[in-house]
PDB file of N, CA and C in Angstrom:
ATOM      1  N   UNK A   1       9.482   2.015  -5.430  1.00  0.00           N
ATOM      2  CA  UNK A   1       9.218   2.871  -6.571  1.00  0.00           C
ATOM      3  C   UNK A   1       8.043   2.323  -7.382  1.00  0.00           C
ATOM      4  N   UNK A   2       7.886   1.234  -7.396  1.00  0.00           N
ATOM      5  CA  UNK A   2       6.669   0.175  -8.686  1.00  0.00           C
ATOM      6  C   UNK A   2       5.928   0.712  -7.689  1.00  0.00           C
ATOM      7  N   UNK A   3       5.536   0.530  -6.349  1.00  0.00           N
ATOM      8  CA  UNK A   3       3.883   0.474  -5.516  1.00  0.00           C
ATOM      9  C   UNK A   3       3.581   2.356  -5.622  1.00  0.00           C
ATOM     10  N   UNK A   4       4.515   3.245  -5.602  1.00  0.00           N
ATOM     11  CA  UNK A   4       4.100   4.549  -5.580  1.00  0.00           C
ATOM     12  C   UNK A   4       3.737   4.577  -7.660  1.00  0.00           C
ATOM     13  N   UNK A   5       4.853   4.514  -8.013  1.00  0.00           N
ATOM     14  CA  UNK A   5       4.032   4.511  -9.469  1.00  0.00           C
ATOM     15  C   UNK A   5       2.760   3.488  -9.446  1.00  0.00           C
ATOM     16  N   UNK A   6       2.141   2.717  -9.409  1.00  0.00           N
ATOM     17  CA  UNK A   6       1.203   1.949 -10.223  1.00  0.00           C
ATOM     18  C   UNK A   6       0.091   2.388  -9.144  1.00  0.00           C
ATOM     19  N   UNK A   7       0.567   2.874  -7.770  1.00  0.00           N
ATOM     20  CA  UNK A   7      -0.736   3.956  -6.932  1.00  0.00           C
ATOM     21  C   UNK A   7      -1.189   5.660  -7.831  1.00  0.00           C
ATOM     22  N   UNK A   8       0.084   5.841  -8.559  1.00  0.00           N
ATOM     23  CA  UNK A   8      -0.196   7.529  -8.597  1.00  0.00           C
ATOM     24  C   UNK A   8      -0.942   7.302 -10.341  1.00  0.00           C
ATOM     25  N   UNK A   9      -0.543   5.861 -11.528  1.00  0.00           N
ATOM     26  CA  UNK A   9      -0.984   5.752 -12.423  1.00  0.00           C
ATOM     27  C   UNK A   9      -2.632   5.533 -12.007  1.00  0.00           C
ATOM     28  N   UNK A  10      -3.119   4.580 -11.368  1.00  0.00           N
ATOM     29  CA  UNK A  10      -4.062   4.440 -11.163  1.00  0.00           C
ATOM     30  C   UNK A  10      -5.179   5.468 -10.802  1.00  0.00           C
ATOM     31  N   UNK A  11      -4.501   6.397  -9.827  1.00  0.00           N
ATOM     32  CA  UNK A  11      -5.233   7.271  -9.061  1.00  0.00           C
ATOM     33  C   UNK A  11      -5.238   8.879 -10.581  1.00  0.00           C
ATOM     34  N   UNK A  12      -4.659   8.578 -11.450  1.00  0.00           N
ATOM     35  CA  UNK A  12      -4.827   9.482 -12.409  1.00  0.00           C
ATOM     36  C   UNK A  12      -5.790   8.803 -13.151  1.00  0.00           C
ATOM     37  N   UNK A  13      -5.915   8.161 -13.618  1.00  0.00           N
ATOM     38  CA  UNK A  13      -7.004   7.017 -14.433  1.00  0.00           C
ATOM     39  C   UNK A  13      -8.178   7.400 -14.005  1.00  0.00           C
ATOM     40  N   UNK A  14      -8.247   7.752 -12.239  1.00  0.00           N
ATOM     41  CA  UNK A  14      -9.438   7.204 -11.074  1.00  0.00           C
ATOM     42  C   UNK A  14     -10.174   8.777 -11.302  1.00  0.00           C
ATOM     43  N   UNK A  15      -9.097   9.809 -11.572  1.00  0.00           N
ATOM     44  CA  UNK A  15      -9.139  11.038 -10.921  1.00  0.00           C
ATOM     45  C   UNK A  15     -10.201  11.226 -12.307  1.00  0.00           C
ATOM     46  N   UNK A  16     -10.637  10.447 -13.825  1.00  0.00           N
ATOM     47  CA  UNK A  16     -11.707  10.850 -14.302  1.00  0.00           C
ATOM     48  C   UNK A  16     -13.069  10.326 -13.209  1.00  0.00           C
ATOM     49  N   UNK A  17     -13.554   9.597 -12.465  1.00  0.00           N
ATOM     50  CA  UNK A  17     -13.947   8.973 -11.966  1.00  0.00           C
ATOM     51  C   UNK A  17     -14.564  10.028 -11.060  1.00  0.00           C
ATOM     52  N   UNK A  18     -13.930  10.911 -10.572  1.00  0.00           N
ATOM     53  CA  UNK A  18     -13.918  11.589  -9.202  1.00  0.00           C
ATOM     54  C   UNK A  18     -14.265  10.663  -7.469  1.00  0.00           C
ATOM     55  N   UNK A  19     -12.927   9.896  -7.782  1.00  0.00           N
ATOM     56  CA  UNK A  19     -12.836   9.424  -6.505  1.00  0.00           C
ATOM     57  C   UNK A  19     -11.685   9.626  -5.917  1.00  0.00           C
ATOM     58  N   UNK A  20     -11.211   9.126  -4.826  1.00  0.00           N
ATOM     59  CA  UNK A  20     -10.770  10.171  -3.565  1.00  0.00           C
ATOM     60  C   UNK A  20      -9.308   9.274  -3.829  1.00  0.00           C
ATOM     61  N   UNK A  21      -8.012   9.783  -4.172  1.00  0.00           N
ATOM     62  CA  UNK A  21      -7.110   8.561  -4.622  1.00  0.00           C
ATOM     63  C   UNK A  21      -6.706   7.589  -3.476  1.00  0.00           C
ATOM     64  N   UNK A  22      -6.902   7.831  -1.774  1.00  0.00           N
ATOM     65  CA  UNK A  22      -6.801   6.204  -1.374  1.00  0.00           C
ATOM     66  C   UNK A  22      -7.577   4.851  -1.742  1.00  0.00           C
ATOM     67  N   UNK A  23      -9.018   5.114  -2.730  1.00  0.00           N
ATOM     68  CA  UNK A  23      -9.430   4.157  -2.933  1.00  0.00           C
ATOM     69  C   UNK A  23      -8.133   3.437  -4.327  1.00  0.00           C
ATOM     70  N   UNK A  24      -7.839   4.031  -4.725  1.00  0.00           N
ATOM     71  CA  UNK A  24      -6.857   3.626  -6.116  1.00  0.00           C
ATOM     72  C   UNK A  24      -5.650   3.057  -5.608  1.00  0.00           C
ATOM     73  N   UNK A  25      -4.931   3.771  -4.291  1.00  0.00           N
ATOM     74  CA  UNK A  25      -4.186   2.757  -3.254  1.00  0.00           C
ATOM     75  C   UNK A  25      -4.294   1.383  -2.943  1.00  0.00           C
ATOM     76  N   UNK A  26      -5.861   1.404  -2.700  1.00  0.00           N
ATOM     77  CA  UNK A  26      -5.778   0.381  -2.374  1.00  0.00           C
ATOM     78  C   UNK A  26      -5.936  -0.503  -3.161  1.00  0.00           C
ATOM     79  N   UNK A  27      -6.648   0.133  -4.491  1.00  0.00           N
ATOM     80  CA  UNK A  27      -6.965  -1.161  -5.020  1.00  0.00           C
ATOM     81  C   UNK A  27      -5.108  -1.422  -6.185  1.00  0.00           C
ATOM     82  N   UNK A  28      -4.450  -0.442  -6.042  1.00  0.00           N
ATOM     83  CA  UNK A  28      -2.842  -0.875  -6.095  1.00  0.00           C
ATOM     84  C   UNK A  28      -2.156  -1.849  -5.127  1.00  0.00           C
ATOM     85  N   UNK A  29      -2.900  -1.710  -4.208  1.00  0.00           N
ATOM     86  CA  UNK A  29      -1.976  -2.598  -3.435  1.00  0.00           C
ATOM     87  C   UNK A  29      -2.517  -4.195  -3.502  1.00  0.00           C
ATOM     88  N   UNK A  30      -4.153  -4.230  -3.991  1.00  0.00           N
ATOM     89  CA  UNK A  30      -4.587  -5.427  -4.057  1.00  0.00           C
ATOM     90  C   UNK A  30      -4.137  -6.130  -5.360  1.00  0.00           C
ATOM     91  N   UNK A  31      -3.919  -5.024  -6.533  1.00  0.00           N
ATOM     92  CA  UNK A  31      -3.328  -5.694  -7.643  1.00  0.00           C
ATOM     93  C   UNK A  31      -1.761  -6.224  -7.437  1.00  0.00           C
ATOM     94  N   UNK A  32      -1.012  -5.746  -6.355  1.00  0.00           N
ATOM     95  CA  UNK A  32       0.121  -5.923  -6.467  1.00  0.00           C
ATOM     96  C   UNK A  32       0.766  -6.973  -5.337  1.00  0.00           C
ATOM     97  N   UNK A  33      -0.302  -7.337  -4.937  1.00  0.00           N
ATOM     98  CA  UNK A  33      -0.093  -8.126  -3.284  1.00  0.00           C
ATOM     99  C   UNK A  33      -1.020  -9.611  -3.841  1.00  0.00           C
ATOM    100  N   UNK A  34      -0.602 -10.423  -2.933  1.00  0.00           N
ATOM    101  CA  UNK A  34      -0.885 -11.656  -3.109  1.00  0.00           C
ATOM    102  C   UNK A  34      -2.123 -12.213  -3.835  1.00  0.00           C
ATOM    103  N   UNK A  35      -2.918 -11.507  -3.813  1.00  0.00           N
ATOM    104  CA  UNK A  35      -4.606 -11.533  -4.328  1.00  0.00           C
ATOM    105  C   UNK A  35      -4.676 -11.732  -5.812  1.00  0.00           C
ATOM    106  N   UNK A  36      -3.901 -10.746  -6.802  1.00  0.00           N
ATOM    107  CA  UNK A  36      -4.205 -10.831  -8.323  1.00  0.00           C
ATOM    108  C   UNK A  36      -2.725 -11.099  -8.643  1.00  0.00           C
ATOM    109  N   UNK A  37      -1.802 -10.150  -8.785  1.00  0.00           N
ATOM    110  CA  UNK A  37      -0.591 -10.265  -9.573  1.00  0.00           C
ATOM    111  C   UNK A  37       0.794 -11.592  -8.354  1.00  0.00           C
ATOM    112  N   UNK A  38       0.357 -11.454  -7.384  1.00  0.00           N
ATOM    113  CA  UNK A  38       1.010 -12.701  -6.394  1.00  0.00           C
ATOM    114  C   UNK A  38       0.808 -13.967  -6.478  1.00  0.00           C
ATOM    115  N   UNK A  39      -0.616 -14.666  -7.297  1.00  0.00           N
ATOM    116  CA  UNK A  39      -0.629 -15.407  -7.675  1.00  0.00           C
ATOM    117  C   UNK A  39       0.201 -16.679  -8.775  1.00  0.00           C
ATOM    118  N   UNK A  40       1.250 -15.469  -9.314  1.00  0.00           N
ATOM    119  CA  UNK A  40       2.161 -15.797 -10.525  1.00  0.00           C
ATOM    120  C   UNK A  40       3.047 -16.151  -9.900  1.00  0.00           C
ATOM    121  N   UNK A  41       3.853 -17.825 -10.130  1.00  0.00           N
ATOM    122  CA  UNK A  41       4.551 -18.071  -9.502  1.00  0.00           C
ATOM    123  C   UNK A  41       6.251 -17.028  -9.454  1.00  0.00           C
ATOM    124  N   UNK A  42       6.594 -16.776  -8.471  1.00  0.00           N
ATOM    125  CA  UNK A  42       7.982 -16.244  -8.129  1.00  0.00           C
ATOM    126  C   UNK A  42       7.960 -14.738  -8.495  1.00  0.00           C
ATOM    127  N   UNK A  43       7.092 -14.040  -8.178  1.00  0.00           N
ATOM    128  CA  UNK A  43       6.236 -12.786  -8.694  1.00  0.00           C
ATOM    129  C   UNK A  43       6.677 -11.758  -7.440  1.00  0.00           C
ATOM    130  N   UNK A  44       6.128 -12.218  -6.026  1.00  0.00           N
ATOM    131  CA  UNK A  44       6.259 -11.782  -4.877  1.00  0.00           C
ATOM    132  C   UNK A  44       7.850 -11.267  -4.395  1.00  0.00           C
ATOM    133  N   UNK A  45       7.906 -12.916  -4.753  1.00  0.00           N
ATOM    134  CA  UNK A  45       9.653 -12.929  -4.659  1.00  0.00           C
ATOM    135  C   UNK A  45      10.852 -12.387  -5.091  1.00  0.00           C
ATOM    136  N   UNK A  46      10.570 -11.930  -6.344  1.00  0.00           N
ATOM    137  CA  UNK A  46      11.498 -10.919  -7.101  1.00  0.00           C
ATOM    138  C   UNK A  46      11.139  -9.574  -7.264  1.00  0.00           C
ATOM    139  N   UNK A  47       9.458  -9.461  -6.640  1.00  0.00           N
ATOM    140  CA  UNK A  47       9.214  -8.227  -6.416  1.00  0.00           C
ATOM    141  C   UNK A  47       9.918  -7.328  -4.943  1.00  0.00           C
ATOM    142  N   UNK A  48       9.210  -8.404  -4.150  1.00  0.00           N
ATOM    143  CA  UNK A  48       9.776  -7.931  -2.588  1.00  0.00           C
ATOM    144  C   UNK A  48      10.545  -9.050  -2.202  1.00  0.00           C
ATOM    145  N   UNK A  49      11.846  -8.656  -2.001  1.00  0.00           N
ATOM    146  CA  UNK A  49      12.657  -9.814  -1.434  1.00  0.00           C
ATOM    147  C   UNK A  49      12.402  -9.536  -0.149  1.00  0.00           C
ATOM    148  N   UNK A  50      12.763 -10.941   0.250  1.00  0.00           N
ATOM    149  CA  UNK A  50      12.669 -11.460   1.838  1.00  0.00           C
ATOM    150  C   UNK A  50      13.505 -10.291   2.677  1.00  0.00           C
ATOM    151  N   UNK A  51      14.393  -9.726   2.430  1.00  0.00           N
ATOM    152  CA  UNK A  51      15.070  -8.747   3.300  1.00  0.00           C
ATOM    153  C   UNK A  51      14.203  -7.678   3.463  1.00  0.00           C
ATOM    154  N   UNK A  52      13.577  -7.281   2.706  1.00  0.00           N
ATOM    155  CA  UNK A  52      12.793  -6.042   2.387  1.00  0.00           C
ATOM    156  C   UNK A  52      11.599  -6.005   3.258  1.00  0.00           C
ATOM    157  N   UNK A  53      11.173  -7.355   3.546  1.00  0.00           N
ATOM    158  CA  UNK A  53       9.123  -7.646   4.117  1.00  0.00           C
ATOM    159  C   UNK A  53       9.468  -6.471   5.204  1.00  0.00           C
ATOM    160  N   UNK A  54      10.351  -6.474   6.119  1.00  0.00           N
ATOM    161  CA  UNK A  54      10.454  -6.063   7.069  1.00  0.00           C
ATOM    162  C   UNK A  54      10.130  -4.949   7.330  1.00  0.00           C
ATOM    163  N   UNK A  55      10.924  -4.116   6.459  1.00  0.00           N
ATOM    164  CA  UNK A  55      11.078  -2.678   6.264  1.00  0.00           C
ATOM    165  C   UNK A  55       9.677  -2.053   5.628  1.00  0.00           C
ATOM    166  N   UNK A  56       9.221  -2.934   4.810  1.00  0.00           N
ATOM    167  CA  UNK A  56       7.756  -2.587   4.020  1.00  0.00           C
ATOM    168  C   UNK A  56       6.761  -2.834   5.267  1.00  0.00           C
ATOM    169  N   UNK A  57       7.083  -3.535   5.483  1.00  0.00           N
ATOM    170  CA  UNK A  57       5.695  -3.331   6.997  1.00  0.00           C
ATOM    171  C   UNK A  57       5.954  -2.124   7.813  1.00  0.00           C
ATOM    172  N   UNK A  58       7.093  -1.824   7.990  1.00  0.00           N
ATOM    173  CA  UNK A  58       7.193  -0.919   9.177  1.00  0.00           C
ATOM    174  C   UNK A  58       6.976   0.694   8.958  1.00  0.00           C
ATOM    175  N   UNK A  59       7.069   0.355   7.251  1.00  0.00           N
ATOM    176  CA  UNK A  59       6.534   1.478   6.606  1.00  0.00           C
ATOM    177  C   UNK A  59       4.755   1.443   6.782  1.00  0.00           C
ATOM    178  N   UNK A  60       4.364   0.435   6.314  1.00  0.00           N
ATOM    179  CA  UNK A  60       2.957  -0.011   5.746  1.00  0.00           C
ATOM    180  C   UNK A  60       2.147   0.305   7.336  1.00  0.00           C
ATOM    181  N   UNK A  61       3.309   0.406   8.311  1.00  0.00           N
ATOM    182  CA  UNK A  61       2.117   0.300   9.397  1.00  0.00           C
ATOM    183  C   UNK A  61       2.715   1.649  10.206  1.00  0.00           C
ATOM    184  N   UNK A  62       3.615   2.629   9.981  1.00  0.00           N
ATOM    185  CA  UNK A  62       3.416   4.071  10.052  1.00  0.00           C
ATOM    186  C   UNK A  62       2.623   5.010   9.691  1.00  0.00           C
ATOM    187  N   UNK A  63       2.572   4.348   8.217  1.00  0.00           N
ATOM    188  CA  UNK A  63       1.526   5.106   7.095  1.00  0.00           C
ATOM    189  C   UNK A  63      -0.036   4.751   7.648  1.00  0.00           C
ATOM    190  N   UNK A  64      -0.367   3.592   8.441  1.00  0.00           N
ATOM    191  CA  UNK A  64      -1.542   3.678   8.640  1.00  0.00           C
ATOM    192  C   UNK A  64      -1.754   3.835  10.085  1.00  0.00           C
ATOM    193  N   UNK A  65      -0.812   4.345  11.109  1.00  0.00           N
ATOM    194  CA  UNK A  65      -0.927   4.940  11.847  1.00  0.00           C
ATOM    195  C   UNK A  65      -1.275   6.724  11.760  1.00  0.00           C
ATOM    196  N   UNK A  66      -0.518   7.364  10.884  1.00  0.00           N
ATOM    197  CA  UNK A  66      -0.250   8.462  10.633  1.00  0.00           C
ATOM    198  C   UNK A  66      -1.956   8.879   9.668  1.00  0.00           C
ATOM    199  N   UNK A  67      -2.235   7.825   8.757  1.00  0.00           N
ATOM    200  CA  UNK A  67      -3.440   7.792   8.106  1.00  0.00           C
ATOM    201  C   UNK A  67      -4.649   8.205   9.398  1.00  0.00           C
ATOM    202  N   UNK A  68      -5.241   6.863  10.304  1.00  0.00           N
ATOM    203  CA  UNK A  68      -5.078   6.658  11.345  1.00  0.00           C
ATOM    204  C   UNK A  68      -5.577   8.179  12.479  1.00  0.00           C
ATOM    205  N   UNK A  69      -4.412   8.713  12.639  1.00  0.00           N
ATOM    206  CA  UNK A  69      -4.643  10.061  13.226  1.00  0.00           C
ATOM    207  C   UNK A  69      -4.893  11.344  12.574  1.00  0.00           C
ATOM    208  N   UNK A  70      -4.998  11.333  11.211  1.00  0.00           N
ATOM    209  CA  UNK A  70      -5.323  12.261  10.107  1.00  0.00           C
ATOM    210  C   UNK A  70      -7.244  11.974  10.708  1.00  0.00           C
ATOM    211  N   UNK A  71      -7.537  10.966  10.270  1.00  0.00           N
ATOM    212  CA  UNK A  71      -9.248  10.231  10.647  1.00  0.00           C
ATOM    213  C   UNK A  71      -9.494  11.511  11.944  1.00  0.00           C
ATOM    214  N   UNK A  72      -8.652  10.788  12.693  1.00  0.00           N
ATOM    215  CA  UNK A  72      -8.997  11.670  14.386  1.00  0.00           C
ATOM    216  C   UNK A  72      -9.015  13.118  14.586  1.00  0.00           C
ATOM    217  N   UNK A  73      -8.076  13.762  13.493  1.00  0.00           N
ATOM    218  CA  UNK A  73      -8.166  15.427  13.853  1.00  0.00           C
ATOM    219  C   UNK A  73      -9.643  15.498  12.789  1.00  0.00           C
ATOM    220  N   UNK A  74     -10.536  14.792  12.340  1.00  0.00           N
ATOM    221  CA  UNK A  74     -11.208  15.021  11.169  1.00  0.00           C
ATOM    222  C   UNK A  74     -12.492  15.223  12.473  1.00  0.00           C
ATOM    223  N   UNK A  75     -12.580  14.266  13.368  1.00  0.00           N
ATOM    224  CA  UNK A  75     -13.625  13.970  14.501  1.00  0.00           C
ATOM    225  C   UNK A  75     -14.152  15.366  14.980  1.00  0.00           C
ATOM    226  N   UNK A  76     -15.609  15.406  15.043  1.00  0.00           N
ATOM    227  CA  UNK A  76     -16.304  16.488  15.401  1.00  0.00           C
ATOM    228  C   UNK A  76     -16.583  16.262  16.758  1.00  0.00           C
ATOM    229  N   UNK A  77     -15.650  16.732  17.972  1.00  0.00           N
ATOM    230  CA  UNK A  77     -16.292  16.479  19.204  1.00  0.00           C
ATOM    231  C   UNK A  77     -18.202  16.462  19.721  1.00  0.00           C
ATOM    232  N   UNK A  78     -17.926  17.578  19.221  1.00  0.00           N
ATOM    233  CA  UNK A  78     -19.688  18.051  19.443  1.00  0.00           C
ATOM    234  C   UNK A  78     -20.400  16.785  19.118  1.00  0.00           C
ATOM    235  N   UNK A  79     -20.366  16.333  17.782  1.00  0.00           N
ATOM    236  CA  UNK A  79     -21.104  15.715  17.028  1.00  0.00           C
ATOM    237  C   UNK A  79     -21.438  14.267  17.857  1.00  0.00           C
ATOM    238  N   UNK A  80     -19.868  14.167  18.438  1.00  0.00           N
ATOM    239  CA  UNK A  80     -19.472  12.338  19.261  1.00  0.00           C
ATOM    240  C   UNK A  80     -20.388  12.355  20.402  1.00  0.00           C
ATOM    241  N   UNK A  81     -20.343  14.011  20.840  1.00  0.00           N
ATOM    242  CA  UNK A  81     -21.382  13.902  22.463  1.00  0.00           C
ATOM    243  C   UNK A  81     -22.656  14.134  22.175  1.00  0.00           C
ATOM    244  N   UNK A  82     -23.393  14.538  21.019  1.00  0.00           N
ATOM    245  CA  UNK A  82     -24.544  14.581  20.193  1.00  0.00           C
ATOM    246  C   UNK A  82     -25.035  12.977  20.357  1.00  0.00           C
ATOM    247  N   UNK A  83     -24.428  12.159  19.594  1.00  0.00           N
ATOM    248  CA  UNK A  83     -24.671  11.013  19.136  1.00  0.00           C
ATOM    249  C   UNK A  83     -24.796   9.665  20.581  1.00  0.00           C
ATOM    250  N   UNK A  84     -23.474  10.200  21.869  1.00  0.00           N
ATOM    251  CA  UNK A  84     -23.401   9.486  22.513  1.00  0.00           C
ATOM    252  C   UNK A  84     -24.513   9.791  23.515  1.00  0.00           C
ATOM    253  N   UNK A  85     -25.230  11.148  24.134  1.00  0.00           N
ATOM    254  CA  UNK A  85     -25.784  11.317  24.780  1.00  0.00           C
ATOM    255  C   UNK A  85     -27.460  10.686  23.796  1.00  0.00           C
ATOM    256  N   UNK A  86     -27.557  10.744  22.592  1.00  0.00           N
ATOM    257  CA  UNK A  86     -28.975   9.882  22.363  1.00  0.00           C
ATOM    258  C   UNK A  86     -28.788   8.447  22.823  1.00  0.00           C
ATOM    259  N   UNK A  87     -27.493   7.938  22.445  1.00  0.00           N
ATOM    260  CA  UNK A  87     -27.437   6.696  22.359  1.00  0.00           C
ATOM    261  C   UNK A  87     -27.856   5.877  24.032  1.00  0.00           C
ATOM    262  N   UNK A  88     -27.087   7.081  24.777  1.00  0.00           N
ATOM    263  CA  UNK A  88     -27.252   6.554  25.892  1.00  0.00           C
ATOM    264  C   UNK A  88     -28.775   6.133  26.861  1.00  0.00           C
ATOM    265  N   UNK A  89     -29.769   7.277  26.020  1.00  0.00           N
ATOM    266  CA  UNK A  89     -30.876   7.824  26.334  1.00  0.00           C
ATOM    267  C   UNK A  89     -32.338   6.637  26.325  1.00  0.00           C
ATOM    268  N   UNK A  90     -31.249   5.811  25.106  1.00  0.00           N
ATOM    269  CA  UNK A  90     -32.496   4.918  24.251  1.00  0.00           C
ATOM    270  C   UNK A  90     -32.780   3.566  25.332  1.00  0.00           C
ATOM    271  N   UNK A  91     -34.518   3.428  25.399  1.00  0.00           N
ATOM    272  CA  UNK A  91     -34.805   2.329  26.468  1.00  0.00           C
ATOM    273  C   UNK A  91     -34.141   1.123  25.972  1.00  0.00           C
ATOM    274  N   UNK A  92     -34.066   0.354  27.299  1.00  0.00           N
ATOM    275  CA  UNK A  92     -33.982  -1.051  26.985  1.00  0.00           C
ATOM    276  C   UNK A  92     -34.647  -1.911  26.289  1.00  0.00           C
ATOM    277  N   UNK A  93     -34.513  -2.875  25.764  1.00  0.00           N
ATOM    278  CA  UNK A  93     -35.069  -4.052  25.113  1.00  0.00           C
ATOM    279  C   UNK A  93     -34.865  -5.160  25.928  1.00  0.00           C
ATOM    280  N   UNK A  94     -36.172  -5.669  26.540  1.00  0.00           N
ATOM    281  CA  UNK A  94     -36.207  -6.837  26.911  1.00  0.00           C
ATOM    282  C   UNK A  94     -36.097  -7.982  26.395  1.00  0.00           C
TER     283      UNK A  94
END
Protein backbone atom coordinates (compact mmCIF):
# COMPACT_ATOMS: atom_id res chain seq x y z
CA UNK A 1 0.00 0.00 0.00
CA UNK A 2 3.07 2.79 1.01
CA UNK A 3 4.95 1.91 -2.67
CA UNK A 4 1.45 2.41 -4.70
CA UNK A 5 0.65 5.56 -2.57
CA UNK A 6 4.05 7.45 -2.56
CA UNK A 7 4.12 6.21 -6.70
CA UNK A 8 0.50 7.74 -7.37
CA UNK A 9 1.53 11.02 -4.79
CA UNK A 10 4.47 11.60 -6.73
CA UNK A 11 3.19 10.99 -10.17
CA UNK A 12 0.40 13.76 -9.25
CA UNK A 13 3.11 16.30 -8.18
CA UNK A 14 4.95 15.04 -11.68
CA UNK A 15 1.65 15.28 -13.65
CA UNK A 16 2.37 19.46 -13.31
CA UNK A 17 5.59 18.61 -15.00
CA UNK A 18 4.03 16.75 -17.93
CA UNK A 19 5.87 13.65 -17.56
CA UNK A 20 4.85 10.20 -18.28
CA UNK A 21 4.08 8.70 -14.51
CA UNK A 22 6.60 5.58 -14.83
CA UNK A 23 9.30 8.07 -14.53
CA UNK A 24 7.71 9.05 -10.85
CA UNK A 25 7.70 5.09 -10.27
CA UNK A 26 10.68 4.97 -10.48
CA UNK A 27 11.98 7.56 -8.94
CA UNK A 28 9.39 6.08 -5.88
CA UNK A 29 10.97 3.20 -5.87
CA UNK A 30 14.51 4.81 -5.66
CA UNK A 31 13.29 6.92 -2.73
CA UNK A 32 11.97 3.94 -1.07
CA UNK A 33 14.62 1.20 -1.78
CA UNK A 34 17.99 1.02 -0.47
CA UNK A 35 19.53 4.17 -2.22
CA UNK A 36 17.85 7.25 -0.14
CA UNK A 37 15.24 6.24 2.54
CA UNK A 38 17.16 2.41 3.12
CA UNK A 39 19.95 4.01 4.25
CA UNK A 40 18.21 4.62 7.80
CA UNK A 41 19.10 2.10 9.98
CA UNK A 42 16.14 -0.73 10.41
CA UNK A 43 14.04 1.22 7.75
CA UNK A 44 14.05 -1.72 5.11
CA UNK A 45 13.31 -4.02 7.76
CA UNK A 46 10.15 -2.84 9.19
CA UNK A 47 9.24 -1.69 5.91
CA UNK A 48 9.56 -5.05 3.99
CA UNK A 49 9.91 -7.91 6.20
CA UNK A 50 12.00 -10.77 5.29
CA UNK A 51 8.85 -12.96 4.53
CA UNK A 52 7.56 -10.52 2.13
CA UNK A 53 11.16 -10.01 -0.28
CA UNK A 54 9.83 -12.93 -1.93
CA UNK A 55 6.52 -12.16 -2.92
CA UNK A 56 7.64 -8.43 -3.83
CA UNK A 57 9.98 -9.73 -6.38
CA UNK A 58 7.70 -12.00 -7.94
CA UNK A 59 5.48 -9.22 -8.23
CA UNK A 60 8.35 -6.67 -9.22
CA UNK A 61 9.34 -9.07 -11.94
CA UNK A 62 5.69 -9.81 -13.52
CA UNK A 63 5.14 -6.20 -13.64
CA UNK A 64 8.24 -5.86 -15.67
CA UNK A 65 7.60 -8.61 -17.73
CA UNK A 66 4.06 -7.53 -18.54
CA UNK A 67 5.68 -3.75 -18.80
CA UNK A 68 8.19 -5.56 -21.02
CA UNK A 69 5.56 -6.84 -23.62
CA UNK A 70 3.39 -3.64 -23.52
CA UNK A 71 7.20 -2.08 -25.21
CA UNK A 72 6.72 -5.03 -27.89
CA UNK A 73 3.05 -4.55 -29.10
CA UNK A 74 4.35 -0.69 -29.33
CA UNK A 75 7.20 -2.11 -32.13
CA UNK A 76 6.69 -0.93 -35.69
CA UNK A 77 7.54 -3.99 -37.78
CA UNK A 78 8.03 -1.99 -40.92
CA UNK A 79 10.15 0.44 -39.22
CA UNK A 80 12.62 -2.78 -37.59
CA UNK A 81 13.01 -4.02 -41.42
CA UNK A 82 13.56 -0.27 -42.54
CA UNK A 83 16.35 0.15 -40.10
CA UNK A 84 17.72 -3.51 -40.34
CA UNK A 85 17.93 -3.69 -44.09
CA UNK A 86 20.21 -0.11 -44.00
CA UNK A 87 22.07 -1.44 -41.31
CA UNK A 88 22.88 -4.41 -43.06
CA UNK A 89 23.78 -2.48 -46.29
CA UNK A 90 26.55 -0.28 -44.60
CA UNK A 91 30.38 -1.09 -45.89
CA UNK A 92 32.88 -2.46 -43.83
CA UNK A 93 35.50 -0.75 -41.86
CA UNK A 94 38.80 -1.93 -42.07
Amino acid sequence: MLIISVTRILSLLGSYLKQPRVIFEVIGGIILGPSALGRIPNFLDKLFPTASLNYLGLVANIGLVLYLFLVGLELDPSMLLTYAKVCTSLPLRN
